[in-house]
C-alpha atoms as a PDB file:
ATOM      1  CA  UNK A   1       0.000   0.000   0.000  1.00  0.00           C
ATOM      2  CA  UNK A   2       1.236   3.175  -0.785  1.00  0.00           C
ATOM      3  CA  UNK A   3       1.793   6.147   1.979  1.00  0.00           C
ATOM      4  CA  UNK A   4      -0.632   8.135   0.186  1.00  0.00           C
ATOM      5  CA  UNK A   5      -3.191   5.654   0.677  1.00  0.00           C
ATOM      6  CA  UNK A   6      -2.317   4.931   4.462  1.00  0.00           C
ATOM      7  CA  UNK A   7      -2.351   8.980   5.163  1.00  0.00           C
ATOM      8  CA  UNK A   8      -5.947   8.637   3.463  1.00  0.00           C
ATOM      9  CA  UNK A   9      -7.264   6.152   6.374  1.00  0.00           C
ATOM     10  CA  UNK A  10      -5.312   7.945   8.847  1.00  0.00           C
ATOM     11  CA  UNK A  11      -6.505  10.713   8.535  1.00  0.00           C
ATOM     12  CA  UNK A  12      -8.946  11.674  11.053  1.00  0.00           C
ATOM     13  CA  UNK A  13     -12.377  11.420   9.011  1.00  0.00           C
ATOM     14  CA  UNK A  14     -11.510   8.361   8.268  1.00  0.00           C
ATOM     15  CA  UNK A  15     -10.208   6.865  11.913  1.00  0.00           C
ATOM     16  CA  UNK A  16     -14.025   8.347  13.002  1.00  0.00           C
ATOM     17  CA  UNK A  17     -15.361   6.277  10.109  1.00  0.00           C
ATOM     18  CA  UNK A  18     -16.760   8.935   8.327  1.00  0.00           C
ATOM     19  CA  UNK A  19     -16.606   9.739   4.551  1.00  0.00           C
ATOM     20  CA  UNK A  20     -13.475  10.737   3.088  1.00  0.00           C
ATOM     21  CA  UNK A  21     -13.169  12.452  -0.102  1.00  0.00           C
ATOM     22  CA  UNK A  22     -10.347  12.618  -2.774  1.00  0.00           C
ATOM     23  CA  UNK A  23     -10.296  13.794  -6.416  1.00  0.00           C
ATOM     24  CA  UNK A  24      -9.345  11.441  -8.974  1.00  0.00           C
ATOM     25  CA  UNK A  25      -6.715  13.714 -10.354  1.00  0.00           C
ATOM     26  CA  UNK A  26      -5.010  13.209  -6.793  1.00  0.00           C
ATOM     27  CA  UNK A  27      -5.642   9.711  -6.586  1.00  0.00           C
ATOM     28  CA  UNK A  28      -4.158   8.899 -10.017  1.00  0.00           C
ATOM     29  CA  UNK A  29      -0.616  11.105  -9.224  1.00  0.00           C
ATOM     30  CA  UNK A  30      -0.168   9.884  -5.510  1.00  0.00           C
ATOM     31  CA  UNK A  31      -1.469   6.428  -5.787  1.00  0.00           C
ATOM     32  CA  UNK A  32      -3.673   4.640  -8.033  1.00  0.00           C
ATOM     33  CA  UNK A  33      -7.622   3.869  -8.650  1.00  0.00           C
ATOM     34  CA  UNK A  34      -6.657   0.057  -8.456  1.00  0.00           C
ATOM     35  CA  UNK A  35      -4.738   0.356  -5.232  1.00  0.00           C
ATOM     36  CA  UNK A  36      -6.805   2.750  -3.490  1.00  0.00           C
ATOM     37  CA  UNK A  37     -10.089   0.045  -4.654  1.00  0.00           C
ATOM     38  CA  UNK A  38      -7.877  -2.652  -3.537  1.00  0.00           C
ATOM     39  CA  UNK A  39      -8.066  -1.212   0.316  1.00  0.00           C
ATOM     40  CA  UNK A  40     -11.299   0.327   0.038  1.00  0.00           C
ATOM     41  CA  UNK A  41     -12.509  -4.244  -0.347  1.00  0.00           C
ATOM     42  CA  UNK A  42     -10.085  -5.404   1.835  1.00  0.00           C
ATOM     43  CA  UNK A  43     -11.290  -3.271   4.749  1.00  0.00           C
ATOM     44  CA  UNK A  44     -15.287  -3.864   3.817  1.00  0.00           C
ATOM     45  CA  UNK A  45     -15.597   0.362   2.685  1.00  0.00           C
ATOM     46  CA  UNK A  46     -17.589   1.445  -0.167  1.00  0.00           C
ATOM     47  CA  UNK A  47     -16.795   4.291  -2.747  1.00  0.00           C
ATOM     48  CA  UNK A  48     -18.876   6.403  -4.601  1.00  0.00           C
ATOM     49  CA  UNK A  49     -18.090   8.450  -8.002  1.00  0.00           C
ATOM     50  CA  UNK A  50     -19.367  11.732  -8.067  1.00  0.00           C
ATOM     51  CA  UNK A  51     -18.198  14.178 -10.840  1.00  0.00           C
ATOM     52  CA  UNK A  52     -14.743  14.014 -10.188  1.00  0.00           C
ATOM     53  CA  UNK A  53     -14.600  12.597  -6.826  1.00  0.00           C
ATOM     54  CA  UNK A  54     -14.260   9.558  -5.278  1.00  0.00           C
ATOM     55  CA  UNK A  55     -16.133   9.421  -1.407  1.00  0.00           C
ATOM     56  CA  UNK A  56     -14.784   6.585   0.372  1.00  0.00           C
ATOM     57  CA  UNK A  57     -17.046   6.115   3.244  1.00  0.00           C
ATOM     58  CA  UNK A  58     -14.770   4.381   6.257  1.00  0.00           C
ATOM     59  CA  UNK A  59     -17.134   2.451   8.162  1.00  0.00           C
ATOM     60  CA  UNK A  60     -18.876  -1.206   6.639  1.00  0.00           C
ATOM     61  CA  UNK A  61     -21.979   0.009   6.932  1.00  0.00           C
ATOM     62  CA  UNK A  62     -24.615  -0.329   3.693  1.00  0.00           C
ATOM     63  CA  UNK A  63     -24.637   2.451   1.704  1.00  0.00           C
ATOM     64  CA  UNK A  64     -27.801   3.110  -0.272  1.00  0.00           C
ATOM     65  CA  UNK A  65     -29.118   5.986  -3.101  1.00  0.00           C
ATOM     66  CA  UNK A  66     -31.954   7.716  -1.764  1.00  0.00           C
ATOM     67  CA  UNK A  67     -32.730   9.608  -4.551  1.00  0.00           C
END
């Protein structure tokens, strides 16, 4: 894993397990999509794409589109 990622989940949104948010332009020069999806499964989070966003929300809770 690369330290980018680990600063990502320790960072203190996501120690609280609350939803951390990262542009894909940063994720693709500090780490990559595959790596950063790699850690989001291994530790049961979900991510969401929004316009040029990913959220990674840091708990394993279901996440569900209300509307």
């Amino acid at each position: 894993m690369s330290a980018w990622i680990e600063q990502v989940f320790a960072s203190e949104m996501a120690r609280r397990g609350r939803v951390v948010r990262r542009r894909l332009s940063s994720i693709d020069r500090y780490a990559s999509r595959q790596a950063l999806k790699e850690e989001c499964k291994r530790r049961g989070y979900h991510i969401v794409a929004h316009r040029d966003q990913w959220l990674v929300f840091c708990d394993k809770g279901r996440v569900r589109i209300v509307l």
